[in-house]
Protein backbone atom coordinates (compact mmCIF):
# COMPACT_ATOMS: atom_id res chain seq x y z
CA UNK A 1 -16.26 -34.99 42.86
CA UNK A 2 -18.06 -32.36 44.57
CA UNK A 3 -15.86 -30.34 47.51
CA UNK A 4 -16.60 -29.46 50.61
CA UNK A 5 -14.84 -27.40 53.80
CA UNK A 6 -15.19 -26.78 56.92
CA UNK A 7 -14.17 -24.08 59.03
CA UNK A 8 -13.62 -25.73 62.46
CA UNK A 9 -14.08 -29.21 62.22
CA UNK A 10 -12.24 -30.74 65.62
CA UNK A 11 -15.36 -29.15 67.49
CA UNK A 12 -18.17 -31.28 69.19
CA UNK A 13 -20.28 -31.39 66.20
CA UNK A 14 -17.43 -31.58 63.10
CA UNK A 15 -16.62 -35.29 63.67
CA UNK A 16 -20.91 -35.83 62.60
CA UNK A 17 -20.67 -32.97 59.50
CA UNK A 18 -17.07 -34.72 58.64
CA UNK A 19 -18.83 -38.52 58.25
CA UNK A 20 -22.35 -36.85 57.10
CA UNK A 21 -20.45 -35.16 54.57
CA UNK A 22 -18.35 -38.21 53.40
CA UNK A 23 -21.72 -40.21 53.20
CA UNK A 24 -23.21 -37.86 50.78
CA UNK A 25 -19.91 -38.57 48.29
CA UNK A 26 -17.90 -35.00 48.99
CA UNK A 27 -14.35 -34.63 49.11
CA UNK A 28 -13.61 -32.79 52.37
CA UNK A 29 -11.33 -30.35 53.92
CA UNK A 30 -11.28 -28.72 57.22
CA UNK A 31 -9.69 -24.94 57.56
CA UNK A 32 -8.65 -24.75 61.72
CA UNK A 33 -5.60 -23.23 63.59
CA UNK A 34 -3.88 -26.79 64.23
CA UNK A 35 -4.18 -26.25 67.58
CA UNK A 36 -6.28 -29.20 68.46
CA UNK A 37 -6.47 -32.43 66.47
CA UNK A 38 -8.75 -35.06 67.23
CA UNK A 39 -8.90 -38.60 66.19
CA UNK A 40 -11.79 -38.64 64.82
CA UNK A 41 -10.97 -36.76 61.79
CA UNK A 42 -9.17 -39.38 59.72
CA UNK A 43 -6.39 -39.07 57.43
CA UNK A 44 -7.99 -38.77 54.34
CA UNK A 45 -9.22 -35.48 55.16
CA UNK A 46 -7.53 -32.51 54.48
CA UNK A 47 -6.37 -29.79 57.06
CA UNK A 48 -6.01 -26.49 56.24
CA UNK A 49 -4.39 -24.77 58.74
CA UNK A 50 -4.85 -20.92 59.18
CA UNK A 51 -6.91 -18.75 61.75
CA UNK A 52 -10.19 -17.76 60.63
CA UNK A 53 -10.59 -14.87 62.71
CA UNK A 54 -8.38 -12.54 60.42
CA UNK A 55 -8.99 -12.10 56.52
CA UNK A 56 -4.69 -11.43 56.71
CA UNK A 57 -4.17 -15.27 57.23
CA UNK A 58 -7.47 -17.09 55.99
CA UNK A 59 -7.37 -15.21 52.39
CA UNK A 60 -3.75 -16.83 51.51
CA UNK A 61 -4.96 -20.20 52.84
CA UNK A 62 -7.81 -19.98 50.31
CA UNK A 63 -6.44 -18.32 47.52
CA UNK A 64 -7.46 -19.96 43.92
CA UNK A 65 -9.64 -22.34 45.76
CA UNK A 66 -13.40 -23.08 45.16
CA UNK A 67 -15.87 -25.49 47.22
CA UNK A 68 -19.41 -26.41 46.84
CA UNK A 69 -20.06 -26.13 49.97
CA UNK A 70 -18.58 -24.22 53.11
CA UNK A 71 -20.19 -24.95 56.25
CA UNK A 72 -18.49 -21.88 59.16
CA UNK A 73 -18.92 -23.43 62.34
CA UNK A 74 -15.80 -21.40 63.95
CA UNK A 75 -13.66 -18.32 63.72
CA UNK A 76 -15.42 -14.96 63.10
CA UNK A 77 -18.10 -15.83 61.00
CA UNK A 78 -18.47 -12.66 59.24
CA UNK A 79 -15.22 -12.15 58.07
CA UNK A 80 -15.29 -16.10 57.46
CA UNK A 81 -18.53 -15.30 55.17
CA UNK A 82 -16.51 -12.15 53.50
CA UNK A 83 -13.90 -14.33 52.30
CA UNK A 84 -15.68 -17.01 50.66
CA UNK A 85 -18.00 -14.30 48.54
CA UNK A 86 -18.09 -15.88 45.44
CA UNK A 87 -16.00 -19.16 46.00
CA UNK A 88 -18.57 -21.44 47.23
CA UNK A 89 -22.21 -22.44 45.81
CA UNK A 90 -23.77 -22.72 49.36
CA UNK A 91 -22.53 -20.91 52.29
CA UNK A 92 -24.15 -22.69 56.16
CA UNK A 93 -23.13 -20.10 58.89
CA UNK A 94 -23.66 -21.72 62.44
CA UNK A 95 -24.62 -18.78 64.82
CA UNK A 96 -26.27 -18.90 68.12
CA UNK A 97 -29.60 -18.79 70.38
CA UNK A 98 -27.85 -15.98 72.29
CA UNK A 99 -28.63 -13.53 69.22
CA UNK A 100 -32.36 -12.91 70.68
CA UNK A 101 -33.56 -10.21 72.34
CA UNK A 102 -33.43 -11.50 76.48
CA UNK A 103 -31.85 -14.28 76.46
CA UNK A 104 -29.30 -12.49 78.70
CA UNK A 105 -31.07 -9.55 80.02
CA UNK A 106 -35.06 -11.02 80.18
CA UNK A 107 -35.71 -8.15 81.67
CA UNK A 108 -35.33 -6.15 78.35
CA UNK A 109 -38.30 -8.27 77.08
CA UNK A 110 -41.84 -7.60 78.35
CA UNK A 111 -43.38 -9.76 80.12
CA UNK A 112 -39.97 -10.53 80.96
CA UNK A 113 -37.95 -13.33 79.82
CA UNK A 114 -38.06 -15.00 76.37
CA UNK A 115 -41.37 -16.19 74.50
CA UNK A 116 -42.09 -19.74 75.36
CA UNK A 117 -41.24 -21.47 73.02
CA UNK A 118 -38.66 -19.11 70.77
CA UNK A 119 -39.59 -18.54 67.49
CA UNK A 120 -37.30 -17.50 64.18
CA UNK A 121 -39.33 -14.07 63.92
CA UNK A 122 -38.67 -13.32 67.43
CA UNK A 123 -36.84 -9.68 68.31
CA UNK A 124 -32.85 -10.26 67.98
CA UNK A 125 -31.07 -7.65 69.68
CA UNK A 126 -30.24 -4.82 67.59
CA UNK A 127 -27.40 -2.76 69.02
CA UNK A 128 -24.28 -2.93 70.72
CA UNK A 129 -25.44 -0.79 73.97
CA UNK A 130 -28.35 -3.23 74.58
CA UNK A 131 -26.02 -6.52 74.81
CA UNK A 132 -22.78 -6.75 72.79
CA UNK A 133 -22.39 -10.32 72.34
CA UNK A 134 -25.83 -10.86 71.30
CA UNK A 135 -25.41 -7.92 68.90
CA UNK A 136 -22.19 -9.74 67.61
CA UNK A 137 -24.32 -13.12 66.98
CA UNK A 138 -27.51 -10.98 65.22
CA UNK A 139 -25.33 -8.71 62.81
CA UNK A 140 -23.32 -11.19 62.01
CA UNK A 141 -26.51 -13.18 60.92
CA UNK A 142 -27.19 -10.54 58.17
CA UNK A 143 -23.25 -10.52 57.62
CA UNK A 144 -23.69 -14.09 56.48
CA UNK A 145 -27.00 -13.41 54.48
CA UNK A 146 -25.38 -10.18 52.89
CA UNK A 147 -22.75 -11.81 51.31
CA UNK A 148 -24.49 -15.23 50.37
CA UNK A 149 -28.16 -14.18 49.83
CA UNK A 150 -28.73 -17.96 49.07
CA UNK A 151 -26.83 -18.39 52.13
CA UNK A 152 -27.97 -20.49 55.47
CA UNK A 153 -27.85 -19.58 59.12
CA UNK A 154 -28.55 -21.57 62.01
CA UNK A 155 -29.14 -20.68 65.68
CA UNK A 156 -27.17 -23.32 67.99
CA UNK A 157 -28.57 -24.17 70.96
CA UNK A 158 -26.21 -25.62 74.05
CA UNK A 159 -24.12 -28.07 72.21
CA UNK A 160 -23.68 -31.48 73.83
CA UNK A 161 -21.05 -34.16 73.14
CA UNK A 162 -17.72 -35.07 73.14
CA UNK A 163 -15.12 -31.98 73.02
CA UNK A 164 -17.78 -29.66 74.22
CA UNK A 165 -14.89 -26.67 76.60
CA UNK A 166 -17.78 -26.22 78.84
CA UNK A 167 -19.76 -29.84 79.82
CA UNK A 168 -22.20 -29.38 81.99
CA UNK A 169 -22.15 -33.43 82.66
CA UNK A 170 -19.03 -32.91 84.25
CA UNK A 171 -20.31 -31.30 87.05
CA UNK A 172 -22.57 -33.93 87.50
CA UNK A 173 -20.37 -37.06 86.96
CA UNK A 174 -17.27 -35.64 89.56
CA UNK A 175 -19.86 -35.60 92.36
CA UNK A 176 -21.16 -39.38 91.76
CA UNK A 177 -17.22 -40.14 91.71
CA UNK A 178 -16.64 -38.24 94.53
CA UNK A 179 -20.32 -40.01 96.24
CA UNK A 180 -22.07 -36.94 97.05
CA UNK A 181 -25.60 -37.67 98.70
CA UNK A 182 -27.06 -34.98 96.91
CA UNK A 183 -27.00 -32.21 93.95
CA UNK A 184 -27.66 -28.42 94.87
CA UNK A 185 -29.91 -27.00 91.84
CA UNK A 186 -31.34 -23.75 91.17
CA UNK A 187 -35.16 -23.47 91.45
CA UNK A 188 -35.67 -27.53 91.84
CA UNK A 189 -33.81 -27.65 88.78
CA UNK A 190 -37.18 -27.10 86.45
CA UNK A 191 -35.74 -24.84 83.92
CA UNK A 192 -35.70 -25.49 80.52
CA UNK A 193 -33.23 -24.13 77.99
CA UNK A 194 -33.15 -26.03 74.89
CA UNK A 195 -29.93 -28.17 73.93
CA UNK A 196 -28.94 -29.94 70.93
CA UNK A 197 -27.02 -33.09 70.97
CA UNK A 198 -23.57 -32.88 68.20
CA UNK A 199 -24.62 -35.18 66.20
CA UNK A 200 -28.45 -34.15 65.85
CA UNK A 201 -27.44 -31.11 65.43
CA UNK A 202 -24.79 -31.81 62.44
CA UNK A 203 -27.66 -33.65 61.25
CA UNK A 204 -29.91 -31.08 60.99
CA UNK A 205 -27.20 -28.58 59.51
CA UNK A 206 -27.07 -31.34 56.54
CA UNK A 207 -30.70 -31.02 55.60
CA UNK A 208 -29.47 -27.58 54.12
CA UNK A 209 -27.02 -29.74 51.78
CA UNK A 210 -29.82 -31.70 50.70
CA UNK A 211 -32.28 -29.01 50.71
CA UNK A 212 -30.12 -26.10 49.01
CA UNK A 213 -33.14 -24.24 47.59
CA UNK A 214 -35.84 -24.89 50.47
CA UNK A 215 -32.60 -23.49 52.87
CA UNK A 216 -31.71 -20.38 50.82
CA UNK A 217 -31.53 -17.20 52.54
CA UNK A 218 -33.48 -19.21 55.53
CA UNK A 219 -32.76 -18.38 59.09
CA UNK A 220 -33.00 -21.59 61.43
CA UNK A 221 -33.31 -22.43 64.92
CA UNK A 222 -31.94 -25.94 65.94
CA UNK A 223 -31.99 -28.52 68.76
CA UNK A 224 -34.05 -31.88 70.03
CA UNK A 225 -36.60 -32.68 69.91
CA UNK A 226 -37.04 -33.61 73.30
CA UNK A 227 -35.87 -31.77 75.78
CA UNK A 228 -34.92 -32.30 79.13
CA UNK A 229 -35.13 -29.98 82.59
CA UNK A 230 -31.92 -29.54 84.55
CA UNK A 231 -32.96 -31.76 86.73
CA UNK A 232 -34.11 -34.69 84.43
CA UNK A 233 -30.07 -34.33 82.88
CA UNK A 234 -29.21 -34.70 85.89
CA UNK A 235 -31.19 -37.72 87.02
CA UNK A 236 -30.09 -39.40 83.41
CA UNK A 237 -26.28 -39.13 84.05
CA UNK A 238 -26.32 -40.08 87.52
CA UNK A 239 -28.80 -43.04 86.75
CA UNK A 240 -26.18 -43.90 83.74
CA UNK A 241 -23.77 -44.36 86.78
CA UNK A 242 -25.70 -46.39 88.82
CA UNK A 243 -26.03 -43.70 91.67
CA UNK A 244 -28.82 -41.97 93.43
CA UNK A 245 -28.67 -38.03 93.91
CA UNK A 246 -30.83 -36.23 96.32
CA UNK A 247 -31.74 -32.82 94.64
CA UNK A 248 -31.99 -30.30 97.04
CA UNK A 249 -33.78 -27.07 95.94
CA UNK A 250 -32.33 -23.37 96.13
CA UNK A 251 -33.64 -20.15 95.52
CA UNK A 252 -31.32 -19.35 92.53
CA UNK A 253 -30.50 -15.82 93.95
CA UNK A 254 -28.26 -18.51 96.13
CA UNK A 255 -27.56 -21.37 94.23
CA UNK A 256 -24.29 -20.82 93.46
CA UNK A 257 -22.95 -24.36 93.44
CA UNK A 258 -25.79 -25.48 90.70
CA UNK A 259 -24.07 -22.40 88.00
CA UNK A 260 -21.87 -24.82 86.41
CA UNK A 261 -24.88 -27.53 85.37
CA UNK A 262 -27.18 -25.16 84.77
CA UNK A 263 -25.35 -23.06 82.25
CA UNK A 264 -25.61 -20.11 84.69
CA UNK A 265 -28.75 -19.60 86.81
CA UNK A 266 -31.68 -17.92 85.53
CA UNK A 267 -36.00 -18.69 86.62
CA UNK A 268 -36.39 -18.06 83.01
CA UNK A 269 -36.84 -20.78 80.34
CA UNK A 270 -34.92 -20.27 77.53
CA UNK A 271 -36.78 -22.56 74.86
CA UNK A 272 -36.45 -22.31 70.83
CA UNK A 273 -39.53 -23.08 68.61
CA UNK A 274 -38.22 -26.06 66.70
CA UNK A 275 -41.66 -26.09 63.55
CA UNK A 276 -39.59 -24.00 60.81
CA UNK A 277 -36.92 -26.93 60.87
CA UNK A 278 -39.50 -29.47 60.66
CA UNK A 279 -41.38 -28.21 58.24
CA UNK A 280 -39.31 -26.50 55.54
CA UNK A 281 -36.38 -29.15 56.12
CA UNK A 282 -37.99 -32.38 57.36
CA UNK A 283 -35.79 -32.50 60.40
CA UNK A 284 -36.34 -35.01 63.50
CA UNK A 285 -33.85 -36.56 65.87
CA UNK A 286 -31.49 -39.24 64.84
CA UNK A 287 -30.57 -39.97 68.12
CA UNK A 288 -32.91 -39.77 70.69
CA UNK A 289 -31.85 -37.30 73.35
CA UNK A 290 -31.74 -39.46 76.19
CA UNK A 291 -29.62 -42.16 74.59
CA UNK A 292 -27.43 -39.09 73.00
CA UNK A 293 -26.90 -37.97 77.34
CA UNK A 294 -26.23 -41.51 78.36
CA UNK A 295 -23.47 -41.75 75.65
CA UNK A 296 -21.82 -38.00 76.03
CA UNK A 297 -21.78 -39.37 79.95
CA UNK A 298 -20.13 -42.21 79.34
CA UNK A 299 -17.39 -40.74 77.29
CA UNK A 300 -16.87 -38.13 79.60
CA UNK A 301 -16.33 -40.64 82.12
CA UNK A 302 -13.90 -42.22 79.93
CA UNK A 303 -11.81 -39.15 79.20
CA UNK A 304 -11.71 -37.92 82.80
CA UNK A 305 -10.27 -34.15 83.18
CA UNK A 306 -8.07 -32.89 85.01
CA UNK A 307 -9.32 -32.20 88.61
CA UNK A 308 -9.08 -28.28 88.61
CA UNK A 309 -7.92 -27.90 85.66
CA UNK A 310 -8.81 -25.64 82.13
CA UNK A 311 -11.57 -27.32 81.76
CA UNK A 312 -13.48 -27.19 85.47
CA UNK A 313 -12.51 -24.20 85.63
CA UNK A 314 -14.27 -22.98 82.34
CA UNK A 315 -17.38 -24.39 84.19
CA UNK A 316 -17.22 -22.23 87.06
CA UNK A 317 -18.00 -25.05 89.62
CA UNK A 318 -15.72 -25.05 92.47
CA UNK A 319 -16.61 -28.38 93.55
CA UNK A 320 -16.54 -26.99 96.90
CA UNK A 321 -18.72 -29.38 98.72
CA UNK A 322 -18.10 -27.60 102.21
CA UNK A 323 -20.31 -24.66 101.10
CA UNK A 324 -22.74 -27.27 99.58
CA UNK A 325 -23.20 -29.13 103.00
CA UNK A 326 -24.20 -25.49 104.69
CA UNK A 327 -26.42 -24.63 101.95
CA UNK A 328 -28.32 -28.02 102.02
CA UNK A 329 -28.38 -27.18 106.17
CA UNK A 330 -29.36 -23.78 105.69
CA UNK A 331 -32.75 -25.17 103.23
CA UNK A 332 -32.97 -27.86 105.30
CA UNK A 333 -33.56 -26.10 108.73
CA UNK A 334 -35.61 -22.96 106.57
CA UNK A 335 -37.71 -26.22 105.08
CA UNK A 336 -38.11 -27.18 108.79
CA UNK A 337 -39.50 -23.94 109.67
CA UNK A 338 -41.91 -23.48 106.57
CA UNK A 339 -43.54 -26.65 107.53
CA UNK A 340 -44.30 -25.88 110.83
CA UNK A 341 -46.61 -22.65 109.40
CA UNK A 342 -48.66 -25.15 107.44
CA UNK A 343 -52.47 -24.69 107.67
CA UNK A 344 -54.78 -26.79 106.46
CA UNK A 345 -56.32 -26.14 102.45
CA UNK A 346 -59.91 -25.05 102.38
CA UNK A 347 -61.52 -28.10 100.73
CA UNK A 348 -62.20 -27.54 97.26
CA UNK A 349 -64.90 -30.12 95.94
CA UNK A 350 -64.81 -30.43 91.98
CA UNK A 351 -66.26 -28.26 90.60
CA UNK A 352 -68.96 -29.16 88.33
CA UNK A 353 -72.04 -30.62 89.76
CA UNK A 354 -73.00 -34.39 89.98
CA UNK A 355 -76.51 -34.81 90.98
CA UNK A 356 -77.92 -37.71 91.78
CA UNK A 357 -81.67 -37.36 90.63
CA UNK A 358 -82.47 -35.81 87.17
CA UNK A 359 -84.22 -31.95 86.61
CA UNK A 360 -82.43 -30.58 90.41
CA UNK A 361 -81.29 -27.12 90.29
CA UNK A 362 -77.93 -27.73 92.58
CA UNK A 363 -76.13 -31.25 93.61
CA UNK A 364 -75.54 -32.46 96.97
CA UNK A 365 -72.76 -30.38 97.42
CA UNK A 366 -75.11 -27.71 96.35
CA UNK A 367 -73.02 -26.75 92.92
């Protein structure tokens, strides 16, 4: 029987590798700290249990052991990558959007921000002085592909699902509870930043199982196919609860309440180029994306966190609906004023001339 692993596992998107895995006839073991079971992961899976940020405690978990596949999808990739150099016929590194040039700093990108939509060939960021995290994500890209030249990396997008640490529905589904009239977002909440349901994306990781030799040495971006503004989530999840939210619209300089559902609060779009996928790999959704919100809503709703707890607190939304009333007073007064400057528009006619007899020179309206 063919074997695979994978590193992580009990994350939002290893329950979907676990049963796409078992589907396609592998044995399967998961490598993880122990630190956080889930039920989802049945019994007749293996746990390996050792931390696979250090090669001092994953080498003696793996030592004499060979899989056909390794999928990394946690722990420090490149040392993960290291330690499975020649003890696995295909190694799948899961990395992240953040590796591109601006997607924290736009302004290091001109015209600033990201290209619209992202593409694989893009500009990654290339040292640690110009953003350390994203030079983290890029190296360790080549870290993977260094080591398994017939390797596979993909570029995560937002992740959203069950166990997801920082779930950006919450923010959304403890103000229905609580019956807030309305939802403070950044810039009308008309950003886009593409996101990736678990389970499309675990899908999509799989197409490298089936594909080996289209994926080898491939670099991939991932996410849905369809994707959603902040404020379309939000209308989905509150609309999944039967409840009405007014959006009110806030310069983002300001919008401090909206940082929490918006994954921080940037004008930019932050959009990946999806065709590579497609193409080479054959990929399309599942799930469709809005079906995919409705149910990571629901089960959040089910598995209700603790009210200023780990978890909100990861999110960085206060919940502090005294500012939000003053803010939504402030733009509301402000709004007030605006409207009061209003001149009328110059008509425009259409522009292209209609005339109503043949051979004139100009219309009516003298176009």
């Amino acid at each position: 029987m063919k074997r695979a692993l994978i590193v992580g596992g009990t994350g939002p998107s290893g329950p979907f590798l676990v049963s796409g895995l078992r589907e396609r006839g592998y044995e399967i073991a998961i490598l993880h700290r122990g630190t956080h079971e889930i039920p989802e992961i049945g019994p007749d899976i293996e746990h390996i249990h050792a931390d696979p940020h250090f090669r001092e405690t994953l080498d003696p978990a793996i030592a004499g052991r060979e899989f056909d596949v390794v999928i990394a999808t946690y722990g420090r990739i490149r040392i993960v990558a290291e330690a499975f150099a020649g003890k696995t016929a295909q190694f799948i590194g899961i990395g992240g959007f953040p590796a591109y040039r601006g997607y924290f700093a736009p302004s290091a990108n001109f015209p600033t921000g990201l290209p619209i939509p992202v593409p694989e060939t893009a500009a990654t960021v290339e040292s640690e002085a110009e953003h350390r995290f994203s030079y983290l994500i890029a190296s360790t890209e080549q870290a993977v592909l260094a080591a398994h030249p017939r390797g596979t990396v993909y570029r995560y997008p937002y992740v959203y699902g069950p166990y997801q640490l920082v779930p950006r529905e919450r923010c959304v589904i403890r103000r229905v509870l609580d019956r807030r009239p309305f939802m403070i977002l950044a810039d009308g909440g008309l950003s886009l930043m593409t996101h990736g349901y678990a389970g499309n994306l675990a899908h999509g990781v799989l197409l490298a199982v089936d594909h080996p030799d289209a994926a080898a040495g491939q670099i991939y971006n991932c996410g849905d196919d369809r994707q959603f503004s902040v404020r379309q989530i939000v209308e989905i999840i509150a609309d999944e609860m039967n409840h009405k939210l007014e959006i009110i619209n806030v310069p983002g300089e300001v919008a401090y309440p909206a940082r929490g559902v918006s994954l921080g609060i940037t004008p930019h779009h932050k959009l990946l180029d999806l065709h590579k996928i497609k193409r080479q790999l054959g990929y399309s959704d599942p799930l469709s994306p809005e079906e995919a919100l409705r149910r990571t809503a629901r089960w959040y709703i089910e598995h209700q966190p603790e009210r200023g707890g780990d978890l909100e607190r990861r999110l960085q939304d206060p919940f502090d609906y005294d500012t939000e009333d003053q803010l939504a007073a402030i733009y509301r007064e402000a709004a007030k004023h605006a409207r009061a400057f209003r001149r009328e528009a110059v008509p425009t006619p259409h522009p292209y001339p209609h005339p109503k007899a043949p051979n004139l020179a100009r219309d009516h309206r003298n176009r």
